[in-house]
N, C-alpha and C. Protein backbone atom coordinates (compact mmCIF):
# COMPACT_ATOMS: atom_id res chain seq x y z
N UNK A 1 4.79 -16.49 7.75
CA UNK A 1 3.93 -15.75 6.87
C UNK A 1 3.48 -16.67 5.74
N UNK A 2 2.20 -16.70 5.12
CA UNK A 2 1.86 -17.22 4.19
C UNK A 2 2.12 -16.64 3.25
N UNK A 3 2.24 -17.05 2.00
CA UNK A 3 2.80 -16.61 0.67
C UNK A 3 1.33 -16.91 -0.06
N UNK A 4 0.89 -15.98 -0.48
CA UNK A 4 -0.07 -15.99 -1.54
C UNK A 4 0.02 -14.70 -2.96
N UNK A 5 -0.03 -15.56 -4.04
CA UNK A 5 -0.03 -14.74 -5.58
C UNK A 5 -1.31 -13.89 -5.35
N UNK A 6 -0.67 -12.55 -5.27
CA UNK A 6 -1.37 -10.94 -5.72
C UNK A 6 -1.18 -10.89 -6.92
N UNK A 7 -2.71 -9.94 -7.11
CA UNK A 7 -2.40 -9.56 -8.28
C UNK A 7 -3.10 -7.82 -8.31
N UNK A 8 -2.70 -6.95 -9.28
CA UNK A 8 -3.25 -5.78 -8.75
C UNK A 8 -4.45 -5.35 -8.99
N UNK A 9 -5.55 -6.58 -9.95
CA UNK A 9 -6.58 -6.55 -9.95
C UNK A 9 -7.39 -6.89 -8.28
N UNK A 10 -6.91 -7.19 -7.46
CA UNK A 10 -7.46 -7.28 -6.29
C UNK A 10 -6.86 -6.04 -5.20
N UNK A 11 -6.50 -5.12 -5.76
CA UNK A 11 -5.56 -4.18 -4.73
C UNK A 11 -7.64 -3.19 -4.42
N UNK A 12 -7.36 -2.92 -3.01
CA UNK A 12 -8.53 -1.79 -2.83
C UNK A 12 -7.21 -0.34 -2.09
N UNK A 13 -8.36 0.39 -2.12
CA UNK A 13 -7.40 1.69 -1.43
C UNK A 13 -9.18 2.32 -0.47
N UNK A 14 -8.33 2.22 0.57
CA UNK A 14 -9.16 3.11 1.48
C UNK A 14 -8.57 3.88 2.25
N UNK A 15 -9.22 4.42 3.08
CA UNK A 15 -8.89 5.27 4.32
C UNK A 15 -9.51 4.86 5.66
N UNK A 16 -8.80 4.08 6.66
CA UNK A 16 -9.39 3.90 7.90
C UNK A 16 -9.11 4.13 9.45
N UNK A 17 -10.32 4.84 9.86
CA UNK A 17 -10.41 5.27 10.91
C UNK A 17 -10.29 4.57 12.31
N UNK A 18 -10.23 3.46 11.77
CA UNK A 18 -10.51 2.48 13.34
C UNK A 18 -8.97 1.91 12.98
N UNK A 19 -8.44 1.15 14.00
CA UNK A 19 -7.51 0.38 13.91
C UNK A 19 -7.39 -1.36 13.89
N UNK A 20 -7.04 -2.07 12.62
CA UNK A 20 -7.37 -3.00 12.44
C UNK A 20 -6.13 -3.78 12.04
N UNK A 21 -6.12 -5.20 12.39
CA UNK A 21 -4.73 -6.14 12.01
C UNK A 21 -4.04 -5.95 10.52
N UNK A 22 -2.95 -5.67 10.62
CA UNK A 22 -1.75 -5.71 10.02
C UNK A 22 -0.38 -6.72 9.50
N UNK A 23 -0.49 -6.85 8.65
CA UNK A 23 0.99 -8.20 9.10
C UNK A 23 1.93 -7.13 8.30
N UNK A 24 2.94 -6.43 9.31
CA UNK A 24 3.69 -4.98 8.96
C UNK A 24 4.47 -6.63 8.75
N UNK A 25 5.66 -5.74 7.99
CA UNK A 25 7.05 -6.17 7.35
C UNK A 25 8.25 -5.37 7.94
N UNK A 26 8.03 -4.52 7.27
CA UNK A 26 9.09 -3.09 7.62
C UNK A 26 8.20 -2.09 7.88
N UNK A 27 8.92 -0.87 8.61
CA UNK A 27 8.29 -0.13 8.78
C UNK A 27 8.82 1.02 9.44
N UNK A 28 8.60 2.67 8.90
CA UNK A 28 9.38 3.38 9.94
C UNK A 28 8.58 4.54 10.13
N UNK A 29 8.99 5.26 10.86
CA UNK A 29 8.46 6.32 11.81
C UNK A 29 8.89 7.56 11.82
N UNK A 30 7.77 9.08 11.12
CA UNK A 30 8.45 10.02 11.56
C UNK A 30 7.34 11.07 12.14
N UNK A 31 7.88 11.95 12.87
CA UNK A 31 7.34 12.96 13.54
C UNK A 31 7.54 14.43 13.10
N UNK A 32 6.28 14.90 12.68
CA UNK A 32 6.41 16.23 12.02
C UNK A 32 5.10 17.55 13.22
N UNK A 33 6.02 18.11 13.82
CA UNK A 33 5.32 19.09 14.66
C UNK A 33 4.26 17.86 15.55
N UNK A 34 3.18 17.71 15.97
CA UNK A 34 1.95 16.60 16.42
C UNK A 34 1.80 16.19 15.94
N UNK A 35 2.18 15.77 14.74
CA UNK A 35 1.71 14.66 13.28
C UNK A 35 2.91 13.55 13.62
N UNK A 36 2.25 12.20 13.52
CA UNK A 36 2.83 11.06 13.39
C UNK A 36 2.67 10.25 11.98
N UNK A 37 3.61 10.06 11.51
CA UNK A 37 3.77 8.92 10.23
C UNK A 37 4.44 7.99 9.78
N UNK A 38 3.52 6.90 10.00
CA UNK A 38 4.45 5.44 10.26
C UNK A 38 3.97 4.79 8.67
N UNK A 39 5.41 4.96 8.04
CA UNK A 39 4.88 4.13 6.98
C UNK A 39 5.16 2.90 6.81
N UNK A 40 4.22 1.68 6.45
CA UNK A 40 4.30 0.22 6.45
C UNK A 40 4.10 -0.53 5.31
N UNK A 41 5.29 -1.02 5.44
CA UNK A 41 4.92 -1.98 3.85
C UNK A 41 4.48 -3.79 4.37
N UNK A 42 3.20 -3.78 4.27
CA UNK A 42 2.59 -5.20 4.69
C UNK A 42 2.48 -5.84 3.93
N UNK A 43 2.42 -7.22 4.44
CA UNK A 43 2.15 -8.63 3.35
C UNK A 43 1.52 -8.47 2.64
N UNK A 44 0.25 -7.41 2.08
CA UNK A 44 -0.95 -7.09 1.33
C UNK A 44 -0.14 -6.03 0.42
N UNK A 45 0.76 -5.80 1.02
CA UNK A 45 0.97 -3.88 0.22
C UNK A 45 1.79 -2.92 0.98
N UNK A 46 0.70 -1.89 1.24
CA UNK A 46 0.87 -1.03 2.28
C UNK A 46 -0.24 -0.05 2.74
N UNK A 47 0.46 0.29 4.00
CA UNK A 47 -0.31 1.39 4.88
C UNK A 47 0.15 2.41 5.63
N UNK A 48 -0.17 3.93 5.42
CA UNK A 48 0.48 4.84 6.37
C UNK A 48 -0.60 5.38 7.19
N UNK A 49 -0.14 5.13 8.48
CA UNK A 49 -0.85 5.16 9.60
C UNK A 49 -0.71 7.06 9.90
N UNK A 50 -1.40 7.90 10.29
CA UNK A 50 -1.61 9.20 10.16
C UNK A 50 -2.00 8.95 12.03
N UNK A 51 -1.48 9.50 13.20
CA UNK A 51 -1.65 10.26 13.90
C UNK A 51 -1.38 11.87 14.39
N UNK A 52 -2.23 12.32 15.48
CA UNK A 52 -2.30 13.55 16.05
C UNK A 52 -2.25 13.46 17.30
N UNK A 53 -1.57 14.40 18.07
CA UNK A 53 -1.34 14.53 19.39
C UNK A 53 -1.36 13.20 20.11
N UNK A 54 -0.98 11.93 19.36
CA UNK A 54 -1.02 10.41 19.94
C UNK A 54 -2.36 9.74 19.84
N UNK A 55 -3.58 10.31 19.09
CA UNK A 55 -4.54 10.01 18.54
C UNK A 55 -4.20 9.23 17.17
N UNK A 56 -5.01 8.14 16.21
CA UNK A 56 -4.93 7.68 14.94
C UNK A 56 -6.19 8.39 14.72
N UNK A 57 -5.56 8.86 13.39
CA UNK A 57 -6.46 10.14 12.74
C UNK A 57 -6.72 9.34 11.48
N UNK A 58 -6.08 8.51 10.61
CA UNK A 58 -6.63 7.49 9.76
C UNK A 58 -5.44 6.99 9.12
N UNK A 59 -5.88 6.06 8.46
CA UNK A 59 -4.90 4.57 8.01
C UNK A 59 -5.17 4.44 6.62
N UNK A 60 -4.24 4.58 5.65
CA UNK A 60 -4.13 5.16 4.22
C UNK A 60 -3.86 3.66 3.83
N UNK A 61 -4.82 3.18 3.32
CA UNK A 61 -4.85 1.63 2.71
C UNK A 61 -4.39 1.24 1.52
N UNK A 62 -3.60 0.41 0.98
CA UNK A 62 -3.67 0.38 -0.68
C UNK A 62 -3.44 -1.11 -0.70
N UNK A 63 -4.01 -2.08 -0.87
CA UNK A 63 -3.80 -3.52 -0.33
C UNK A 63 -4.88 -4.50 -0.87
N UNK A 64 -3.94 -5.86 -1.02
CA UNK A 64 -5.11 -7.20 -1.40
C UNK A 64 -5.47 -7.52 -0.22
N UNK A 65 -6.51 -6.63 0.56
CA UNK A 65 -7.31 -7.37 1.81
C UNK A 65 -8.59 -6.81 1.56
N UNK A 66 -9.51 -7.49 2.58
CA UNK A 66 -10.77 -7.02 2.97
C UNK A 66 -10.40 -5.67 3.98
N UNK A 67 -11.18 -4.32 4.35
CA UNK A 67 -10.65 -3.63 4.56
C UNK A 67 -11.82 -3.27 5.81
N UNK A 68 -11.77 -2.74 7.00
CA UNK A 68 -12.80 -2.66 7.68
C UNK A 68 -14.24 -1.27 7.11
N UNK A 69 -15.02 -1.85 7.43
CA UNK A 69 -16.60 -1.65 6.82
C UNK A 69 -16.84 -0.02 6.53
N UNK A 70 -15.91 0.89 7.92
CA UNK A 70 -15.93 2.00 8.00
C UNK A 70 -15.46 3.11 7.12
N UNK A 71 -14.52 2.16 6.31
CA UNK A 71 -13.57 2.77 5.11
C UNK A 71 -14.12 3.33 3.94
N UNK A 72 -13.45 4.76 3.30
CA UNK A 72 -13.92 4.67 2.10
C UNK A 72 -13.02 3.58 0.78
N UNK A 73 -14.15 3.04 0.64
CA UNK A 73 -13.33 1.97 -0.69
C UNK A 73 -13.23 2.46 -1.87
N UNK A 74 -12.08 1.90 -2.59
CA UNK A 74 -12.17 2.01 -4.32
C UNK A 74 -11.68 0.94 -5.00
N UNK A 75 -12.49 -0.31 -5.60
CA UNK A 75 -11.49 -1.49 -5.73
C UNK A 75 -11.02 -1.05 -7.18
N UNK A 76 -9.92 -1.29 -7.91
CA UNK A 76 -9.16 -1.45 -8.90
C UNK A 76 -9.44 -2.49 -9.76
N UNK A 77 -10.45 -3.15 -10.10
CA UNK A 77 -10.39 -3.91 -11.04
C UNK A 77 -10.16 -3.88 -12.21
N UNK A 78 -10.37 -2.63 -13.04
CA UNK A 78 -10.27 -1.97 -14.20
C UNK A 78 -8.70 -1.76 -14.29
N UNK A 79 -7.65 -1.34 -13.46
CA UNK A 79 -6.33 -1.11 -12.96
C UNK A 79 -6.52 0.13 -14.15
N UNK A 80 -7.41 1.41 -13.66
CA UNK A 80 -7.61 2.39 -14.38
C UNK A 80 -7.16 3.41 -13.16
N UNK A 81 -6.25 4.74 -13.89
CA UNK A 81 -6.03 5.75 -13.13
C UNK A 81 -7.03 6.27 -12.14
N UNK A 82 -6.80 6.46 -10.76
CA UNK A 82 -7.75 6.85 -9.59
C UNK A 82 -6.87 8.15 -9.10
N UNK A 83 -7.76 8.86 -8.81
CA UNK A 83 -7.38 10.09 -7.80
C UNK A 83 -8.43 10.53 -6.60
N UNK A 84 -7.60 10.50 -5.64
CA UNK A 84 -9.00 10.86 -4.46
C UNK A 84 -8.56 11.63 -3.95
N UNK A 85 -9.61 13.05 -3.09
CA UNK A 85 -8.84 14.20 -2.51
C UNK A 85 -9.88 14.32 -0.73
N UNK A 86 -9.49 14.16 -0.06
CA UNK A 86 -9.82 14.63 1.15
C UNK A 86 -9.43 15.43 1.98
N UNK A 87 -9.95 16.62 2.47
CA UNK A 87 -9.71 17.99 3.38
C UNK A 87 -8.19 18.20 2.73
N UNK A 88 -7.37 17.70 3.66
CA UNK A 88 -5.81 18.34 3.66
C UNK A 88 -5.40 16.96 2.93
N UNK A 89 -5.57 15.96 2.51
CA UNK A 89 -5.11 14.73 2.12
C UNK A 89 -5.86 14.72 0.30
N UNK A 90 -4.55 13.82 0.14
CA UNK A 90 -4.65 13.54 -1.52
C UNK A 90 -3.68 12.64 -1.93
N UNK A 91 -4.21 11.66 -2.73
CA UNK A 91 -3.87 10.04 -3.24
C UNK A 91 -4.28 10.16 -4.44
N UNK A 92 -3.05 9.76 -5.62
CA UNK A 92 -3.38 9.05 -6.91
C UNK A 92 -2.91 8.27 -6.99
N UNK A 93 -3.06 6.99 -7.58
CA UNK A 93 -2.84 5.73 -8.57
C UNK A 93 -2.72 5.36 -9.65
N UNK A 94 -1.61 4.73 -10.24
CA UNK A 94 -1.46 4.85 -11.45
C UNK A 94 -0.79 3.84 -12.12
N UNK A 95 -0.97 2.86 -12.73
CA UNK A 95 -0.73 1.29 -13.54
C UNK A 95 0.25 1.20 -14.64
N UNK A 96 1.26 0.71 -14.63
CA UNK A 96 1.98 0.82 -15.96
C UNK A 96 2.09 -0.52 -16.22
N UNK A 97 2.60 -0.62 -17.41
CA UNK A 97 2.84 -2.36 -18.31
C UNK A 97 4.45 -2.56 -17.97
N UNK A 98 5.17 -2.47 -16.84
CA UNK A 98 6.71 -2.78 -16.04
C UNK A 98 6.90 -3.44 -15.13
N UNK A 99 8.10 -4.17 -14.97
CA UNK A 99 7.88 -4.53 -13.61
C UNK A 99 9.64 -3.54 -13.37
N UNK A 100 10.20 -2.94 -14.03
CA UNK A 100 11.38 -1.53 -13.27
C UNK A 100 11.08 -0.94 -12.52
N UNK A 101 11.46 -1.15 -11.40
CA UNK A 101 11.23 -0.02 -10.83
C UNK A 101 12.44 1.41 -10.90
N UNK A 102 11.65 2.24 -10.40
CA UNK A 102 12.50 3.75 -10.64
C UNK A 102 13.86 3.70 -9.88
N UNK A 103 14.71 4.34 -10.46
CA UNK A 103 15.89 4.50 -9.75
C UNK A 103 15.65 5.60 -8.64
N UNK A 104 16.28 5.02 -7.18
CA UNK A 104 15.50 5.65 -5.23
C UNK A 104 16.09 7.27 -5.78
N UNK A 105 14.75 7.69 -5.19
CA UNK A 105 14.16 8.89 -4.81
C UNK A 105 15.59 9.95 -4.37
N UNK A 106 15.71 10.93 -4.01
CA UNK A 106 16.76 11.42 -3.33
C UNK A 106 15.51 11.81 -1.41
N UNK A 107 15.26 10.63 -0.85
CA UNK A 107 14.39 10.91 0.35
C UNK A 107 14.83 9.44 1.03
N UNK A 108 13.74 9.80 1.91
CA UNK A 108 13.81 8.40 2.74
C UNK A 108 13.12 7.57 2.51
N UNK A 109 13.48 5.86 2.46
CA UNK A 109 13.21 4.72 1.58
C UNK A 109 12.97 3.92 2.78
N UNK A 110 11.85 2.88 2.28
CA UNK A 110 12.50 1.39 3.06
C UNK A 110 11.69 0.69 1.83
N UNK A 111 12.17 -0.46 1.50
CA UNK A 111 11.65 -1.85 0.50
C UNK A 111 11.94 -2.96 1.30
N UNK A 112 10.93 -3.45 0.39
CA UNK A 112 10.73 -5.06 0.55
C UNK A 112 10.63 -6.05 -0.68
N UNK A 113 11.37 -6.95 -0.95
CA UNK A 113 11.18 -7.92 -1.73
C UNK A 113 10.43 -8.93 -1.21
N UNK A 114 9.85 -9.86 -2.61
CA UNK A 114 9.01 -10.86 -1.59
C UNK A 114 9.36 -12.10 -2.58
N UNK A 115 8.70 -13.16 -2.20
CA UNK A 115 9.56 -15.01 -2.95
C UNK A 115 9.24 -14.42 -4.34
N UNK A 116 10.04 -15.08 -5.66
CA UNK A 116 9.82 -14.92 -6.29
C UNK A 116 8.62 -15.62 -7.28
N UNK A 117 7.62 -14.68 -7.87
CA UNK A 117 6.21 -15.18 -8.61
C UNK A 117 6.84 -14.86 -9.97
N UNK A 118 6.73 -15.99 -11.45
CA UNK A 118 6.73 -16.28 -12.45
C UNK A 118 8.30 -16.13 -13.25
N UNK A 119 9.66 -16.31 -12.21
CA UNK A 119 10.85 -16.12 -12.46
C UNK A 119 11.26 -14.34 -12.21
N UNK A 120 9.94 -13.75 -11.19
CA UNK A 120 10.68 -12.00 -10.94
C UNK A 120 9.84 -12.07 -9.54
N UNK A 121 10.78 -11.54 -9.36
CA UNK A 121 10.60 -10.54 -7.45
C UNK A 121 9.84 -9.65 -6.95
N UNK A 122 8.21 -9.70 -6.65
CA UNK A 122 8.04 -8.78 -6.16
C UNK A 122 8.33 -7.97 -5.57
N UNK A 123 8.41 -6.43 -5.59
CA UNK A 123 8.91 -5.71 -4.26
C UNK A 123 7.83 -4.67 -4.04
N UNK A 124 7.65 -3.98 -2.63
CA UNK A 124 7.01 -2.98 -2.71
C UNK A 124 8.15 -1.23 -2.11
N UNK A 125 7.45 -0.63 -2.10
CA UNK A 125 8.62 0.54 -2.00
C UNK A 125 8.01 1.70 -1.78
N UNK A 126 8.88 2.65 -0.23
CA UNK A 126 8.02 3.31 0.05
C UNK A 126 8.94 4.72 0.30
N UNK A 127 8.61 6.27 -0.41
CA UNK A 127 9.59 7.22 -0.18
C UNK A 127 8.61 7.99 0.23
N UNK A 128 9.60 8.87 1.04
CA UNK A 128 9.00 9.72 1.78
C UNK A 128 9.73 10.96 1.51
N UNK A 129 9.04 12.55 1.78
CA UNK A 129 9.52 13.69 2.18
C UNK A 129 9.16 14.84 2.48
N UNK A 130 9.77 15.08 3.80
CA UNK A 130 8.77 16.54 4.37
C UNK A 130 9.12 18.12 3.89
N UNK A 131 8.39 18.35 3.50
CA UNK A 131 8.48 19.74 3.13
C UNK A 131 7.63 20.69 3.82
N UNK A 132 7.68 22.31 3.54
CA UNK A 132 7.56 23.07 4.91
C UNK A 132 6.09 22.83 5.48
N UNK A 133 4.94 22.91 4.94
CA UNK A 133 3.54 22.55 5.81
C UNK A 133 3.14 21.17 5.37
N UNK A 134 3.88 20.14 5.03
CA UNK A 134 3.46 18.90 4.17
C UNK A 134 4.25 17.48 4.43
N UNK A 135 3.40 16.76 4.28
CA UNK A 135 4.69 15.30 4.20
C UNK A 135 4.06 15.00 3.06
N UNK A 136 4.85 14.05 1.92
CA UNK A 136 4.23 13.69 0.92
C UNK A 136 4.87 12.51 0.60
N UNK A 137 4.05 11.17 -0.02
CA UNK A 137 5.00 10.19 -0.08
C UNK A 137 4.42 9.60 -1.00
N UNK A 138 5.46 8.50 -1.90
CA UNK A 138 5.00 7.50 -3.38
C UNK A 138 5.02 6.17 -2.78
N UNK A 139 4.66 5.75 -3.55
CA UNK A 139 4.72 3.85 -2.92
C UNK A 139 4.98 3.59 -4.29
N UNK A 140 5.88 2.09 -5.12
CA UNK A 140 5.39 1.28 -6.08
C UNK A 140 5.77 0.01 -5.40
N UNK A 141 4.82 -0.71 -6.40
CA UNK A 141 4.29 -2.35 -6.05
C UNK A 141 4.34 -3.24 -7.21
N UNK A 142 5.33 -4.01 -7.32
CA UNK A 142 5.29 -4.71 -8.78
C UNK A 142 4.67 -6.08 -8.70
N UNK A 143 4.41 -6.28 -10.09
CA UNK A 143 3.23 -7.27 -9.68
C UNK A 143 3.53 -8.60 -10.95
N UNK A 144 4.35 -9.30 -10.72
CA UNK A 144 4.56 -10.13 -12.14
C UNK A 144 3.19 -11.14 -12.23
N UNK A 145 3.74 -11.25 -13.51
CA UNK A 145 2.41 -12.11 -14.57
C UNK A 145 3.99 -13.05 -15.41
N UNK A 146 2.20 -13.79 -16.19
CA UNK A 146 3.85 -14.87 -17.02
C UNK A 146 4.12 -14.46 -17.81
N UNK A 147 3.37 -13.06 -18.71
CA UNK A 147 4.07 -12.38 -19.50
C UNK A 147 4.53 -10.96 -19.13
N UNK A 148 5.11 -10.79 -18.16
CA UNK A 148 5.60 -9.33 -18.10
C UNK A 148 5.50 -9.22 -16.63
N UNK A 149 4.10 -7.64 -16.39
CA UNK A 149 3.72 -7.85 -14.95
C UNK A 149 3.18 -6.84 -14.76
N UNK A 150 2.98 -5.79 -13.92
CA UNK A 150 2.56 -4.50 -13.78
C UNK A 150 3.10 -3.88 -12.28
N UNK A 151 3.79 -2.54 -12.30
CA UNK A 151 4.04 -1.87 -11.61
C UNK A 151 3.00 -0.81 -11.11
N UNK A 152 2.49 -0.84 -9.66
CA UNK A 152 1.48 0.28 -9.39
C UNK A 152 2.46 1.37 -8.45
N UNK A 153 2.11 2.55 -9.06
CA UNK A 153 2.63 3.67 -8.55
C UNK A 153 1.44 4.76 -7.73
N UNK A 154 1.71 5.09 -6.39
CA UNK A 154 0.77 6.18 -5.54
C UNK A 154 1.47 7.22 -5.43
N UNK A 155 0.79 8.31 -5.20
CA UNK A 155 1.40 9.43 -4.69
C UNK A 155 0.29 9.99 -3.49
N UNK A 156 1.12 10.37 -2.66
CA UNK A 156 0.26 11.34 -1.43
C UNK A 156 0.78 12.38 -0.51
N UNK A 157 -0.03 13.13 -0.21
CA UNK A 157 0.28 14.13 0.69
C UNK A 157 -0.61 14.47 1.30
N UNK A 158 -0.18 14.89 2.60
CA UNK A 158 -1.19 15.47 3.70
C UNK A 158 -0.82 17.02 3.96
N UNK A 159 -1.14 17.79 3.90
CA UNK A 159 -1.23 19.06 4.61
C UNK A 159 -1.30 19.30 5.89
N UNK A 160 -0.02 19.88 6.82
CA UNK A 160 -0.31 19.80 8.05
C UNK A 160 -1.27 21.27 8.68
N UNK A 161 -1.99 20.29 9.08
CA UNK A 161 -3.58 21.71 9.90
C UNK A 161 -2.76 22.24 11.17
């Protein structure tokens, strides 16, 4: 894997429909009624992959990549609060001046640390939990600088149709 300095002024968030290369890290898998949800924490970030009846129904982006053309984009340059709402789906974003992360969720986890940038550790971090018509899940992503760093925090949920 190549090692390249992120920063969360380059993070985009989309939603995509087609299926496109990945460099997954970790990653796990759950099944709720015909709903599939594989959440992945990639070299960029992350992505939760959303299928139906073994169909990909769309690919929940939040990442330093180029993202395919089909996507809706939102780049972060401003690293200003975002909220986006689609049909049964809903994503916010949200920037703090930390690099702490929260003490784990009472749900299901997987993290990743990555080499260390400016004497601290990136990590990214992904919880999950299903509740009765819903899965809903947070991600944070810390992001050091040489003075400090910034922690990005998501939240989402899908509504199961």
């Amino acid at each position: 894997m190549n090692i390249a300095h992120q920063q969360p002024t380059d993070l985009v968030f989309g939603l995509v429909r087609t299926d496109f290369p990945l460099t997954v890290i970790q990653q796990a898998r759950i099944t709720v009624q015909a709903w599939v949800f594989v959440f992945q924490i990639i070299g960029e970030s992350h992505a939760v992959r959303i299928e139906h009846n073994g169909q990909h129904f769309f690919t929940e982006v939040l990442a330093c990549l180029d993202l395919p053309q089909d996507s809706h984009l939102h780049h972060f340059a401003d690293l200003a609060a975002y909220h986006y709402q689609h049909e049964h789906y809903t994503m916010s974003v949200d920037f703090e001046q930390t690099l702490q992360m929260p003490a784990l969720p009472p749900a299901q986890v997987i993290e990743a640390a990555f080499p260390q940038v400016h004497g601290h550790t990136p990590v990214t971090r992904i919880s999950w939990r299903i509740r009765e018509n819903s899965v809903a899940w947070e991600t944070w992503h810390t992001y050091p600088a040489q003075n400090g760093g910034i922690r990005v925090k998501s939240e989402s949920g899908f509504r199961i149709i």
